[in-house]
N, C-alpha and C. Protein backbone atom coordinates (compact mmCIF):
# COMPACT_ATOMS: atom_id res chain seq x y z
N UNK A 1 11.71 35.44 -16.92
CA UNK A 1 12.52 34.34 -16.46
C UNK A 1 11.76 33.03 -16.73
N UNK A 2 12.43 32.02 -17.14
CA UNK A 2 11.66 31.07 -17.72
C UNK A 2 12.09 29.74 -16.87
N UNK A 3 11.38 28.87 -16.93
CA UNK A 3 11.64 27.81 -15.64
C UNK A 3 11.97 26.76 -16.12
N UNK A 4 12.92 25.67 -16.38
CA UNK A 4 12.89 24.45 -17.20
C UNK A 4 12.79 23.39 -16.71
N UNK A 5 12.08 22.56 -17.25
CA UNK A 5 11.62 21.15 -16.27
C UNK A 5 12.41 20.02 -17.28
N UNK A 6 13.22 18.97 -16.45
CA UNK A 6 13.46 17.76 -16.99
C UNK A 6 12.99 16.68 -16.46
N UNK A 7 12.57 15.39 -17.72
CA UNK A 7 11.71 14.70 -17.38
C UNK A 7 12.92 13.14 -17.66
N UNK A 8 13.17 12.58 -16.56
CA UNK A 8 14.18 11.78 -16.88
C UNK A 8 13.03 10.09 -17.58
N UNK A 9 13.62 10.04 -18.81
CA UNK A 9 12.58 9.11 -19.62
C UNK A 9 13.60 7.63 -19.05
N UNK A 10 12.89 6.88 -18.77
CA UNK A 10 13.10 5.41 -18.52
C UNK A 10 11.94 4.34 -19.13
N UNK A 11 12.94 3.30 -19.81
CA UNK A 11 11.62 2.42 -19.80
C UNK A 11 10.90 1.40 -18.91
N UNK A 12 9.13 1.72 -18.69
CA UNK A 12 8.83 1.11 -17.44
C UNK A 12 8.08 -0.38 -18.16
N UNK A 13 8.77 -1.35 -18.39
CA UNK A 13 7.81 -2.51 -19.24
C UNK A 13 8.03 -3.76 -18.68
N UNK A 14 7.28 -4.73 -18.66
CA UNK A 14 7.50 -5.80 -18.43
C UNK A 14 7.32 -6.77 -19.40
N UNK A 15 8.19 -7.87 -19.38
CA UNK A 15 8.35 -9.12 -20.57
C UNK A 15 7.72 -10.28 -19.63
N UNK A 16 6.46 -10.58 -20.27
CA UNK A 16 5.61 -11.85 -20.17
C UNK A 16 5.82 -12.51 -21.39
N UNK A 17 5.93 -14.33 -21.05
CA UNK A 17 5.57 -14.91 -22.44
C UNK A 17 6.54 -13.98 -23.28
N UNK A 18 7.68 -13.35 -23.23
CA UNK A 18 8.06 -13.08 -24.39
C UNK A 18 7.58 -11.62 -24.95
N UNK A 19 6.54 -11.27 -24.35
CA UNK A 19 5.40 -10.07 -25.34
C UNK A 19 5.88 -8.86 -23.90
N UNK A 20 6.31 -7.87 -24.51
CA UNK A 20 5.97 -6.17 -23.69
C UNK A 20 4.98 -5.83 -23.88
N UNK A 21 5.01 -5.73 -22.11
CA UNK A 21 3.70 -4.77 -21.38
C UNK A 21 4.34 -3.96 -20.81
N UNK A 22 3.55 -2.72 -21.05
CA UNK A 22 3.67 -1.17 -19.97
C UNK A 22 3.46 -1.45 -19.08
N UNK A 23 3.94 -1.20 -18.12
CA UNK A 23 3.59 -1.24 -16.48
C UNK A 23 2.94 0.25 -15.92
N UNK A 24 1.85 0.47 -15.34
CA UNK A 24 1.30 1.22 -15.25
C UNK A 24 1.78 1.90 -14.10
N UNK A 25 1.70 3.63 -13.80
CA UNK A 25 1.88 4.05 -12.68
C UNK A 25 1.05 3.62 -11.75
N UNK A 26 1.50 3.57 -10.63
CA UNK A 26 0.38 3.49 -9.14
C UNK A 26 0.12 4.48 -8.68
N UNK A 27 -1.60 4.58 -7.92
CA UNK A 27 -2.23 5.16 -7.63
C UNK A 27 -1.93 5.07 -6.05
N UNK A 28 -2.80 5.90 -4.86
CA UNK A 28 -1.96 6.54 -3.88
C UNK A 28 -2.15 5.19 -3.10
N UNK A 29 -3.27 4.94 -3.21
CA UNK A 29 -3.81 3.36 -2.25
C UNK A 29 -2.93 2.12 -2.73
N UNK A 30 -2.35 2.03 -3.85
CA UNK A 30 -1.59 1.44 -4.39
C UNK A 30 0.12 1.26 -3.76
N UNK A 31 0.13 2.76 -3.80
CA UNK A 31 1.54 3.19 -3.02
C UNK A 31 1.39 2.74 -1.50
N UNK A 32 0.75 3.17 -1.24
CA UNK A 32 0.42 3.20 0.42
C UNK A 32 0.55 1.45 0.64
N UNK A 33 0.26 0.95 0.34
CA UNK A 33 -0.05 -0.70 0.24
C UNK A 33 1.39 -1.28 0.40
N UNK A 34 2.19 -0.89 -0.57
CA UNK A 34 3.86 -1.32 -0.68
C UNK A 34 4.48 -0.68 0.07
N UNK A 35 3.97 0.15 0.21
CA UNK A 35 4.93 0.89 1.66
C UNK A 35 4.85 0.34 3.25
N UNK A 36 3.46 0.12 2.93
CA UNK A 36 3.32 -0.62 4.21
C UNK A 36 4.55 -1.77 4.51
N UNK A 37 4.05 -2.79 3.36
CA UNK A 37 4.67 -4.12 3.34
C UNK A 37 6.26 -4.27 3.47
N UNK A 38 6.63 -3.11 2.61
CA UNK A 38 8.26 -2.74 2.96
C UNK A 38 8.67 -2.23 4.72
N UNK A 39 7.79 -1.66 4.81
CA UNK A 39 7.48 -1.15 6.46
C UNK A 39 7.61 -2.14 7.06
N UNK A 40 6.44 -3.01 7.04
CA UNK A 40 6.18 -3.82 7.83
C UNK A 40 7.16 -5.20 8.00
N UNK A 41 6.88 -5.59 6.86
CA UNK A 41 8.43 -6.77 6.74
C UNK A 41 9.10 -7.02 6.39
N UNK A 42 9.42 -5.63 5.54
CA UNK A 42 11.00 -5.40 5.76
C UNK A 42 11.69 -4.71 6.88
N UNK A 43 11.25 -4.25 7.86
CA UNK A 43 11.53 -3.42 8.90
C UNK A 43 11.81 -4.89 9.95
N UNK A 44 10.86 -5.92 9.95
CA UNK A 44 11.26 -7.00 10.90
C UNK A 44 12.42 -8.08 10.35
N UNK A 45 12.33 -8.04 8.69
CA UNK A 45 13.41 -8.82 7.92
C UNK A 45 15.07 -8.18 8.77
N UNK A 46 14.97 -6.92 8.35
CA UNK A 46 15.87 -5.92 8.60
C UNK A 46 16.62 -6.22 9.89
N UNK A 47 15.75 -5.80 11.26
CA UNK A 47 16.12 -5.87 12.21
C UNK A 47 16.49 -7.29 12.82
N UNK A 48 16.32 -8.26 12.36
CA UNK A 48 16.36 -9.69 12.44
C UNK A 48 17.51 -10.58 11.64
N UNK A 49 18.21 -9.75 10.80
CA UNK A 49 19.20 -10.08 9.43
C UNK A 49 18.30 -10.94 8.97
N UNK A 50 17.36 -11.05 8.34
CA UNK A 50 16.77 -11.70 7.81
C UNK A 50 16.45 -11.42 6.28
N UNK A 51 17.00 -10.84 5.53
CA UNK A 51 16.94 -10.02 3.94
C UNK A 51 16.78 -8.98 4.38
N UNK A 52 15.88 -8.33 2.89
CA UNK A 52 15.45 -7.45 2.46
C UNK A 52 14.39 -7.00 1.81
N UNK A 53 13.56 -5.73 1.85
CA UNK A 53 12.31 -5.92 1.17
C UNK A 53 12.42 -4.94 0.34
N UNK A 54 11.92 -4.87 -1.02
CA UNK A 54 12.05 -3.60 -1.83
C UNK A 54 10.24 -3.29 -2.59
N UNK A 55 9.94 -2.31 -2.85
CA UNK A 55 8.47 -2.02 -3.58
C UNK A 55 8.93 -1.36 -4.69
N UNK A 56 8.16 -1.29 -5.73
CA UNK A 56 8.19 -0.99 -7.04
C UNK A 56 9.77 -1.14 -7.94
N UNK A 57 9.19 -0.85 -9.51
CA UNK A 57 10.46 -0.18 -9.80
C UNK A 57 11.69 -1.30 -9.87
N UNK A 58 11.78 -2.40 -9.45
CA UNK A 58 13.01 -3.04 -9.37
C UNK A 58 12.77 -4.25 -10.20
N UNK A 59 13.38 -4.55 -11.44
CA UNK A 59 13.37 -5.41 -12.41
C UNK A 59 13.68 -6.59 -11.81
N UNK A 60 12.72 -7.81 -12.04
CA UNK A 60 13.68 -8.79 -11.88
C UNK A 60 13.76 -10.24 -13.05
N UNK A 61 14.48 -9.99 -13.59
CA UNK A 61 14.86 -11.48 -14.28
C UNK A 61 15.10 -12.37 -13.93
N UNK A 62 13.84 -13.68 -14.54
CA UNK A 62 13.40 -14.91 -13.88
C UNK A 62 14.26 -15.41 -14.62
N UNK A 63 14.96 -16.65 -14.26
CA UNK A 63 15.80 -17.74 -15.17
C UNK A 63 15.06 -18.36 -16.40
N UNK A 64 13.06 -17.79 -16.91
CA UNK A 64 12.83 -18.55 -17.70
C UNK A 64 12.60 -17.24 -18.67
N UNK A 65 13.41 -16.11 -19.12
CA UNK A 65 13.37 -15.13 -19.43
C UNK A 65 11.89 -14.47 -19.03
N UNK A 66 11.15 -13.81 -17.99
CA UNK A 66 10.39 -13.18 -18.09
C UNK A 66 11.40 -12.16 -16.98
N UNK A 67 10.46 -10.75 -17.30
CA UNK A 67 10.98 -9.93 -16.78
C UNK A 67 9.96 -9.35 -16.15
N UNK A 68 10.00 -9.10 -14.91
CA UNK A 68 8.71 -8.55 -14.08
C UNK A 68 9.28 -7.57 -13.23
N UNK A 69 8.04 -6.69 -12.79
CA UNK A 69 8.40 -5.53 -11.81
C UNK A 69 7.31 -5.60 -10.53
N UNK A 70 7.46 -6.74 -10.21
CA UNK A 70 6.81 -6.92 -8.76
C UNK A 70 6.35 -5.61 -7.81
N UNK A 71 5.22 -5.86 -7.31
CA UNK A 71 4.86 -4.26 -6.51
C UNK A 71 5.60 -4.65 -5.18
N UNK A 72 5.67 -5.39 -4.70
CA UNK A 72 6.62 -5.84 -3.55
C UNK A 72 8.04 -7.19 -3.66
N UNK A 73 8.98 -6.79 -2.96
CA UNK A 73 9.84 -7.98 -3.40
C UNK A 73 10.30 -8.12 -1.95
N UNK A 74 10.29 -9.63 -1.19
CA UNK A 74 11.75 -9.76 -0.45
C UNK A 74 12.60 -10.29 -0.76
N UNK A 75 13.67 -10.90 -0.49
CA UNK A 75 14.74 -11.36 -1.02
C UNK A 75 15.22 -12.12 0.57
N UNK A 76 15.45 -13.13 1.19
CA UNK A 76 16.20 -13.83 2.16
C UNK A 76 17.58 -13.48 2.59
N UNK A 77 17.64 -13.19 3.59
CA UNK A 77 19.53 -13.67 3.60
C UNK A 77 20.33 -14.48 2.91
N UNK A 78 19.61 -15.86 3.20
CA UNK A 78 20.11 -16.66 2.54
C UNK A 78 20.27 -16.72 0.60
N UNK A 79 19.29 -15.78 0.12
CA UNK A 79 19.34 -15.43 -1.17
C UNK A 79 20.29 -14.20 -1.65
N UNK A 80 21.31 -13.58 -0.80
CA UNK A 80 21.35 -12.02 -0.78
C UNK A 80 22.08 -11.97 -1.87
N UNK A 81 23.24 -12.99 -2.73
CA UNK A 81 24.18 -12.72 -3.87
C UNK A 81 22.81 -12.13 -4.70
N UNK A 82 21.31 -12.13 -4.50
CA UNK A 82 20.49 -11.74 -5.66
C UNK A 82 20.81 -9.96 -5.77
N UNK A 83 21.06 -9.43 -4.53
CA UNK A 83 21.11 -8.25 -4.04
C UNK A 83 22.22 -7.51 -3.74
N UNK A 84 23.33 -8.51 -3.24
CA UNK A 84 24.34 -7.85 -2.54
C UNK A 84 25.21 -7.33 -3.71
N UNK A 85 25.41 -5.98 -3.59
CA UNK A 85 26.96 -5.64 -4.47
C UNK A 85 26.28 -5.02 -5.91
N UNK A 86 25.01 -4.93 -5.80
CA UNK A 86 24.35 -4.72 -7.03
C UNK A 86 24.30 -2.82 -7.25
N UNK A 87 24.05 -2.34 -7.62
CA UNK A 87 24.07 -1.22 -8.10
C UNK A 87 23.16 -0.39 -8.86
N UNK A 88 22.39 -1.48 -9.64
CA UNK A 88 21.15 -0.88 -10.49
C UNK A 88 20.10 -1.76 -9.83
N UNK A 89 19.31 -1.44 -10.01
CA UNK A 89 17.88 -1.57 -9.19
C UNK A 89 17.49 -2.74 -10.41
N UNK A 90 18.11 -3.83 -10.25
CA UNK A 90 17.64 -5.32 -10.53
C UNK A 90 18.11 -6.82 -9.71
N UNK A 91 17.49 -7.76 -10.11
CA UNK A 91 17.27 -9.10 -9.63
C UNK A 91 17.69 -9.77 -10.60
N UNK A 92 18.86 -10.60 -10.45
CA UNK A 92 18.36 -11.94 -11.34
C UNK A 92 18.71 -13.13 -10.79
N UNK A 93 17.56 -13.50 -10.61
CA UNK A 93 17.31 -14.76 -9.83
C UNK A 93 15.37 -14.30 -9.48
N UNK A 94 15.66 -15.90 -8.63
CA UNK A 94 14.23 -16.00 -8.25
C UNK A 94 14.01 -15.24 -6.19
N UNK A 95 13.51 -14.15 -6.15
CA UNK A 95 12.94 -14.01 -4.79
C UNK A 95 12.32 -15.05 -3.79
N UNK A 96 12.74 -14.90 -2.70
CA UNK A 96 11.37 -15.69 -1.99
C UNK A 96 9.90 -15.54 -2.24
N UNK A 97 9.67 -14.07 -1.86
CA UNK A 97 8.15 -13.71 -1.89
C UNK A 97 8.72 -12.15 -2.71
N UNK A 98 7.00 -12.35 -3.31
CA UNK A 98 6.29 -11.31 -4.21
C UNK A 98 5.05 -11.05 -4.01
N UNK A 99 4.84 -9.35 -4.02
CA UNK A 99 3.32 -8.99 -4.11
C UNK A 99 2.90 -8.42 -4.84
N UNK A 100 1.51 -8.63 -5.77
CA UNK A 100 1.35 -7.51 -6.64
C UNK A 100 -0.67 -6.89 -6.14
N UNK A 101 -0.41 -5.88 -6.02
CA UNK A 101 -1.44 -5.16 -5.92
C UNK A 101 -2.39 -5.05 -7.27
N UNK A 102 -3.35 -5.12 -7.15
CA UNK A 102 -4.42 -5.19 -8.48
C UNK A 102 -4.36 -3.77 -8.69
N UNK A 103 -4.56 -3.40 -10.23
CA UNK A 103 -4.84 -2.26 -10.66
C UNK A 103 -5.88 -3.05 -11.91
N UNK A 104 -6.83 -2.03 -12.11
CA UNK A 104 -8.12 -2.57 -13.62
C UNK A 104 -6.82 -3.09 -14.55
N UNK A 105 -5.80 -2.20 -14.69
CA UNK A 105 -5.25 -2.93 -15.94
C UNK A 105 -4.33 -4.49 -15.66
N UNK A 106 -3.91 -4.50 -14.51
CA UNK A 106 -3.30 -5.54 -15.17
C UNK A 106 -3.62 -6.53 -13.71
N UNK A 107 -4.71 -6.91 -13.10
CA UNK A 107 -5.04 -7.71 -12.03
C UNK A 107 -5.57 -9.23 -12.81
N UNK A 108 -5.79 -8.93 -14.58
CA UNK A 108 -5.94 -10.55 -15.33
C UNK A 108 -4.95 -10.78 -15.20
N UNK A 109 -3.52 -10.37 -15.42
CA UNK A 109 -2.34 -10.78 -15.34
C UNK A 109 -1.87 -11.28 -14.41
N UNK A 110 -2.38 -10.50 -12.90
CA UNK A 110 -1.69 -10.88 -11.89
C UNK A 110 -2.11 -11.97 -10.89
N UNK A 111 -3.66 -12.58 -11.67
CA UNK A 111 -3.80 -13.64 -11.21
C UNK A 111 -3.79 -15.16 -12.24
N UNK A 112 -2.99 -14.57 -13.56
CA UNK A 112 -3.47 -15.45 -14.55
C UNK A 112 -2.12 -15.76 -14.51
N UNK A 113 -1.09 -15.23 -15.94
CA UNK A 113 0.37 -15.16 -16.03
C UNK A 113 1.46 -15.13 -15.25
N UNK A 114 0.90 -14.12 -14.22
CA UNK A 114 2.16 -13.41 -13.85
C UNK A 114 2.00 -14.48 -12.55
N UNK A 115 1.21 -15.19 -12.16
CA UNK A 115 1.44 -16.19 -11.17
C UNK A 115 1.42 -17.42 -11.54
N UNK A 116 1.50 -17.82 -12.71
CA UNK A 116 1.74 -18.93 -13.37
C UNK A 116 3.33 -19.03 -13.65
N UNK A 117 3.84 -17.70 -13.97
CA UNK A 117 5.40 -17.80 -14.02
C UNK A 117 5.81 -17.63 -12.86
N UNK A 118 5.43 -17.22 -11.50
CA UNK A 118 5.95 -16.97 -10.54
C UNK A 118 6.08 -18.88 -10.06
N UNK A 119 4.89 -19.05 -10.13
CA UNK A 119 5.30 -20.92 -9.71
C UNK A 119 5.83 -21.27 -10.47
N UNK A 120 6.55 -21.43 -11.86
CA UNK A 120 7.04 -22.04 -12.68
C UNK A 120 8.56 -21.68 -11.93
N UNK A 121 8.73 -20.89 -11.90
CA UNK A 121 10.13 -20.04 -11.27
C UNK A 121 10.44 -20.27 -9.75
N UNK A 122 9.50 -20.60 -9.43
CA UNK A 122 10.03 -21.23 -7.55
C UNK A 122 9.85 -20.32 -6.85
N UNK A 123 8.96 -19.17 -7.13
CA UNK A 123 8.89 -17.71 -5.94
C UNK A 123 7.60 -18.95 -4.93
N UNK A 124 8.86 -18.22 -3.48
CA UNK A 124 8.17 -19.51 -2.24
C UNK A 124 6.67 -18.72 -1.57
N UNK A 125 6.10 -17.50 -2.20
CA UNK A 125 5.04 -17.07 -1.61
C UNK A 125 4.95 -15.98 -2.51
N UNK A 126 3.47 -15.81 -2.63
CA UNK A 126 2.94 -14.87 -3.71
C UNK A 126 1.60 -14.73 -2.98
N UNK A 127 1.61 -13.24 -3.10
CA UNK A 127 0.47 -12.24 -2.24
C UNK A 127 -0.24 -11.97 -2.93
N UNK A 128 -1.35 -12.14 -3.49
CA UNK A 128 -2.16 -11.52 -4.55
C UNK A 128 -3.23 -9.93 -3.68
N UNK A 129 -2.88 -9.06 -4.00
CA UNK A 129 -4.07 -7.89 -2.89
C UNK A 129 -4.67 -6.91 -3.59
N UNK A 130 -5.89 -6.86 -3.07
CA UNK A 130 -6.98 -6.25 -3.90
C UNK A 130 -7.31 -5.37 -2.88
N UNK A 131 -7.23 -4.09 -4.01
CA UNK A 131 -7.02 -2.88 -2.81
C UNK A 131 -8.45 -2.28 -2.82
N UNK A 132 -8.92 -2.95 -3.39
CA UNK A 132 -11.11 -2.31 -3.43
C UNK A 132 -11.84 -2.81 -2.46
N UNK A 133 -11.27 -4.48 -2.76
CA UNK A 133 -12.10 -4.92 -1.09
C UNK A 133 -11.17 -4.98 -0.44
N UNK A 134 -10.25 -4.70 -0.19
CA UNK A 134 -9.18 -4.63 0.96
C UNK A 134 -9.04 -6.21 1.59
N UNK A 135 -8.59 -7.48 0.51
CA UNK A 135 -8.36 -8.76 0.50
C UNK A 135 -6.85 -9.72 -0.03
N UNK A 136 -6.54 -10.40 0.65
CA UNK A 136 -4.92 -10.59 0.45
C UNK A 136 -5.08 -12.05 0.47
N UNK A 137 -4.92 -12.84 -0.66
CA UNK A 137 -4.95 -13.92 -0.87
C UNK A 137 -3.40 -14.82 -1.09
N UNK A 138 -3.29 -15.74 -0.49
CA UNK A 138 -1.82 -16.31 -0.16
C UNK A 138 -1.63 -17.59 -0.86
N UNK A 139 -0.82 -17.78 -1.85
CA UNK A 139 -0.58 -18.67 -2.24
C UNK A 139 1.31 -19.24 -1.54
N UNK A 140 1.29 -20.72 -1.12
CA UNK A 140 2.52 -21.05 -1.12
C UNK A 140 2.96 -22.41 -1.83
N UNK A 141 4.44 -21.91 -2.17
CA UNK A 141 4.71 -23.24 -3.08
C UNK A 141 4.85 -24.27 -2.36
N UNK A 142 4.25 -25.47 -2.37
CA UNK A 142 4.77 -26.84 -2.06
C UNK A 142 4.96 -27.72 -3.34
N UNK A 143 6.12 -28.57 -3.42
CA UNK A 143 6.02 -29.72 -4.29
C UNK A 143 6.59 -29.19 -5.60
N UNK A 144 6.57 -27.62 -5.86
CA UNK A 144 6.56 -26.82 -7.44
C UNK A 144 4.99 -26.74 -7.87
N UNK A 145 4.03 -26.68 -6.54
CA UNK A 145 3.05 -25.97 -7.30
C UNK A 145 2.37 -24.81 -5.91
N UNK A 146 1.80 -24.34 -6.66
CA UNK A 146 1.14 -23.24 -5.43
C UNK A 146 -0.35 -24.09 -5.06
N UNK A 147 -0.25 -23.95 -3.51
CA UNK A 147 -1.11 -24.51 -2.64
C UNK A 147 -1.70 -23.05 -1.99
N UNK A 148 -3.13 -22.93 -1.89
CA UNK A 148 -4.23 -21.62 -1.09
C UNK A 148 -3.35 -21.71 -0.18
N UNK A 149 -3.24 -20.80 0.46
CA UNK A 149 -2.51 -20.13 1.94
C UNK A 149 -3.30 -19.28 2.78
N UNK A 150 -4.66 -19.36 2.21
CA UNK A 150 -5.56 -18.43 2.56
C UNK A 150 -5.52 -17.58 1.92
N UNK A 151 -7.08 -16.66 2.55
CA UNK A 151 -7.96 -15.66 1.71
C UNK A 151 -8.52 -14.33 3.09
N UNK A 152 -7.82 -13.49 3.19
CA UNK A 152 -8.01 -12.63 4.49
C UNK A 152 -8.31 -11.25 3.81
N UNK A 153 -9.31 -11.03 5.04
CA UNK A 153 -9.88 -9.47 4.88
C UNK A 153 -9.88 -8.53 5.63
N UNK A 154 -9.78 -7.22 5.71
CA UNK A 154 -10.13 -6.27 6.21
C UNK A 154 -10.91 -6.10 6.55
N UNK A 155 -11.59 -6.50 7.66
CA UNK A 155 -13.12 -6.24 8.11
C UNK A 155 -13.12 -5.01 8.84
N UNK A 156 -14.18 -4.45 8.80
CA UNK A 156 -14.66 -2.97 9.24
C UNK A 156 -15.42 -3.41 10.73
N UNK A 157 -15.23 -2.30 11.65
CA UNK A 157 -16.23 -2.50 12.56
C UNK A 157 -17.30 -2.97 12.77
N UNK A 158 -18.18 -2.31 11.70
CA UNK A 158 -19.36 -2.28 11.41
C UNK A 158 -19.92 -3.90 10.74
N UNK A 159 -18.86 -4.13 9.84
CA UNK A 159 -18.82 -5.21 8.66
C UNK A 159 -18.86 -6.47 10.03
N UNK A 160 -17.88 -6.90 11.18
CA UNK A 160 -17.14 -7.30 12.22
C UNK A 160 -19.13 -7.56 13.02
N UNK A 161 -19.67 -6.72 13.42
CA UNK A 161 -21.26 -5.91 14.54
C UNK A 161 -22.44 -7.29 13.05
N UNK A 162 -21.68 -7.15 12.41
CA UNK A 162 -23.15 -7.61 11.81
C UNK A 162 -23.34 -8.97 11.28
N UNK A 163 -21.82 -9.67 11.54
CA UNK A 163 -20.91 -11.22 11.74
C UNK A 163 -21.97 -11.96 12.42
N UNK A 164 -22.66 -13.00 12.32
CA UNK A 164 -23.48 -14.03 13.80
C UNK A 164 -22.27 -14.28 14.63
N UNK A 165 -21.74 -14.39 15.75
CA UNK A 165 -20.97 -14.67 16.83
C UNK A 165 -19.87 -15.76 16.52
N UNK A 166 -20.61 -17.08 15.50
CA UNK A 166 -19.47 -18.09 15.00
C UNK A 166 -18.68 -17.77 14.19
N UNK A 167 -19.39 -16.72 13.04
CA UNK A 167 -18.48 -16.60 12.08
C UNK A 167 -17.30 -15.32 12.41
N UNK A 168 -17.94 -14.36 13.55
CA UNK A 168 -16.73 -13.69 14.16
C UNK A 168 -15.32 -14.14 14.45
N UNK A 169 -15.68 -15.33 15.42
CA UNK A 169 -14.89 -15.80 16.27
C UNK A 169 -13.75 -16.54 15.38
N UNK A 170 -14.40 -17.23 13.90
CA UNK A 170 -13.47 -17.18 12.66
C UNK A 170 -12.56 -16.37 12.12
N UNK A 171 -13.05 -15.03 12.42
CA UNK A 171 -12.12 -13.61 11.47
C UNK A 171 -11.09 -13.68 11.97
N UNK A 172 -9.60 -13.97 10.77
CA UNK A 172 -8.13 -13.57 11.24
C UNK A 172 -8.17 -12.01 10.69
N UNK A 173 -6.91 -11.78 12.07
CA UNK A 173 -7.20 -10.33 11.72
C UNK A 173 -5.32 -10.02 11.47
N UNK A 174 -4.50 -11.18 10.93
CA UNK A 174 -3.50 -10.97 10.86
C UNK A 174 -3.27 -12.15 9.90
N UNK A 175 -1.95 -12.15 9.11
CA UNK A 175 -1.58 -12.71 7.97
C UNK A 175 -0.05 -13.37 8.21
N UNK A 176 0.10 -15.02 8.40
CA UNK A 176 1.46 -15.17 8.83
C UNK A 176 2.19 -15.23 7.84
N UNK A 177 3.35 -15.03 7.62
CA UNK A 177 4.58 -14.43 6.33
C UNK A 177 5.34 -15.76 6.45
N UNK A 178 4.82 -16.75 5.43
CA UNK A 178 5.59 -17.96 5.22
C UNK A 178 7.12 -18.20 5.58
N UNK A 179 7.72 -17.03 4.58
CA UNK A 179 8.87 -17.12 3.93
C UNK A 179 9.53 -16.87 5.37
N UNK A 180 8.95 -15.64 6.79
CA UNK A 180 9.49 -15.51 7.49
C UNK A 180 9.21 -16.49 8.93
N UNK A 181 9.28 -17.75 8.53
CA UNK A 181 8.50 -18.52 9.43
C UNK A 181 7.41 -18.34 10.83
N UNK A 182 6.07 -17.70 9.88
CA UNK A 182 4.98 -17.41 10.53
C UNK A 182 5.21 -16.14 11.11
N UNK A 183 6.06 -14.77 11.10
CA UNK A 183 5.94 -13.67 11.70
C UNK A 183 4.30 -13.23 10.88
N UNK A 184 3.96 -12.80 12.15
CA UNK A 184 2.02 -12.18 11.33
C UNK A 184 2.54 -10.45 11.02
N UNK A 185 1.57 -10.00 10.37
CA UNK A 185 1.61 -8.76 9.96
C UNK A 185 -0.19 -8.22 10.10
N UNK A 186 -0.93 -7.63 10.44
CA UNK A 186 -1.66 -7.20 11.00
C UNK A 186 -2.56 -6.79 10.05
N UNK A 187 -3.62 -7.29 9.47
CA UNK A 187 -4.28 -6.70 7.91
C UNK A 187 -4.67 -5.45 7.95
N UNK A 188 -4.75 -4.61 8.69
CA UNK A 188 -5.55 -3.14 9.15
C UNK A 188 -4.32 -2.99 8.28
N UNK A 189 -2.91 -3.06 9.12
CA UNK A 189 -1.83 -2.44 8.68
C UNK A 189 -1.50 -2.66 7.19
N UNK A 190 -1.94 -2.80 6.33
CA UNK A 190 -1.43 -3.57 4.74
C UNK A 190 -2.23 -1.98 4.46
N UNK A 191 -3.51 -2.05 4.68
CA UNK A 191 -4.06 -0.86 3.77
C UNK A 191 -4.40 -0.10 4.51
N UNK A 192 -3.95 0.46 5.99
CA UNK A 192 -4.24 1.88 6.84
C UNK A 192 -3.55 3.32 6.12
N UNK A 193 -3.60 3.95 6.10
CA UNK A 193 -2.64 4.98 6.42
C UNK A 193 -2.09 5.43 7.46
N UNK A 194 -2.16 4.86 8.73
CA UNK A 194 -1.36 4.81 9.60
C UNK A 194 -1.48 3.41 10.73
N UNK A 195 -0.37 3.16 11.21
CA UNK A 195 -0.81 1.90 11.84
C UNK A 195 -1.30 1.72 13.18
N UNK A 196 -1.89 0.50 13.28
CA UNK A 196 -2.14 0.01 14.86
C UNK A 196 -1.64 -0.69 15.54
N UNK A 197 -1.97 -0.50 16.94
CA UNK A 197 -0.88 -1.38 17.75
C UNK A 197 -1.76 -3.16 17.67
C-alpha cells in the first residue's frame, strides 16, 4: 500500500524596489513571536472593535508598488475596507502597524528597505524584533518620517540582580502600542512561550 503526499506549491516572494525576494520560512521562536503579537493585540484590538491583527503569509500591496509579507499586520477599524469582504489573504492599502522579526537572511532588509518603504507608505508604527537578544525597537511616524519610539528588552532575572539600582529603576518592562493609543503589551509576553500575568 503506498501513501501519497501532496505538496500544495504557492509562491512565497516579496517585491522590493521592483526586484523578487524569497521570503524565507520561519523558525519556531520566530512563530512563537507572531503569535504572541496576534494574541496579544489582536485579542485586545478584537475585543474592543478596534481592527484586526493577522501574522505571516498575507500579501500586502503598498500604493508605491512594493509587495511585502509582513511577519505581523494590524489593520484599524477605521482602515477595515483594507480587510473587510476580502477573501484571499491580501491588503491593498497601507496598515497601521507592522512587525517584522529578524531572521540572518533578511534583518538588512528589515532595517534598511523594507522600513524605508514602510515610511514612504505611511505605515503609523513599525516594530523592528530581534529574536536573539530578545529586543523590540519602535519606530513612529510623525510629520512622514519615522521618529525612535524606543528600544526595549527582555531582561532576565539574573541580567535585572546585576543592574546598579538607578539603572533598574529605568527598565520598562512593557511596550505601549501607538496605533492603539498606549495599550502596553508586556515584553516577557512577545517572546515567552507562555504568558504572565
Amino acid at each position: 500500500m503506498s501513501v501519497e503526499i501532496f505538496v500544495e506549491q504557492y509562491d512565497d516572494y516579496e517585491i522590493i524596489g521592483g526586484e523578487k525576494f524569497m521570503a524565507p520560512s520561519p523558525d519556531w521562536g520566530h512563530v512563537n513571536v507572531t503569535a504572541n503579537l496576534v494574541t496579544i493585540i489582536g485579542g485586545y484590538a478584537r475585543a474592543n472593535k478596534l481592527g484586526i491583527a493577522v501574522a505571516d503569509n498575507f500579501d500586502v500591496h503598498f500604493p508605491d508598488g512594493s509587495l511585502f509579507k509582513p511577519d505581523f499586520i494590524f489593520v484599524s477599524t477605521a482602515n477595515a475596507e483594507l480587510y473587510l469582504g476580502k477573501k484571499d489573504m491580501t491588503i491593498h492599502g497601507v496598515p497601521d502597524m507592522v512587525a517584522e522579526v529578524f531572521s540572518r537572511s533578511t534583518m538588512k532588509r528589515d532595517i534598511g528597505i523594507k522600513k524605508d518603504t514602510y515610511e514612504r507608505n505611511g505605515v503609523r508604527e513599525y516594530w523592528m524584533i530581534d529574536p536573539w537578544r530578545e529586543t523590540v525597537e519602535v519606530c513612529l511616524l510623525r510629520d512622514g518620517k519615522y521618529e525612535f519610539g524606543g528600544l526595549y528588552q527582555n531582561w532576565s532575572d539574573n541580567e535585572l540582580a546585576r543592574l546598579p539600582e538607578d539603572e533598574r529603576a529605568q527598565v520598562e518592562f512593557e511596550i505601549p502600542v501607538d496605533v492603539l493609543d498606549g495599550f502596553k503589551v508586556k515584553i516577557k509576553n512577545i517572546f515567552g512561550w507562555y504568558f504572565e500575568p
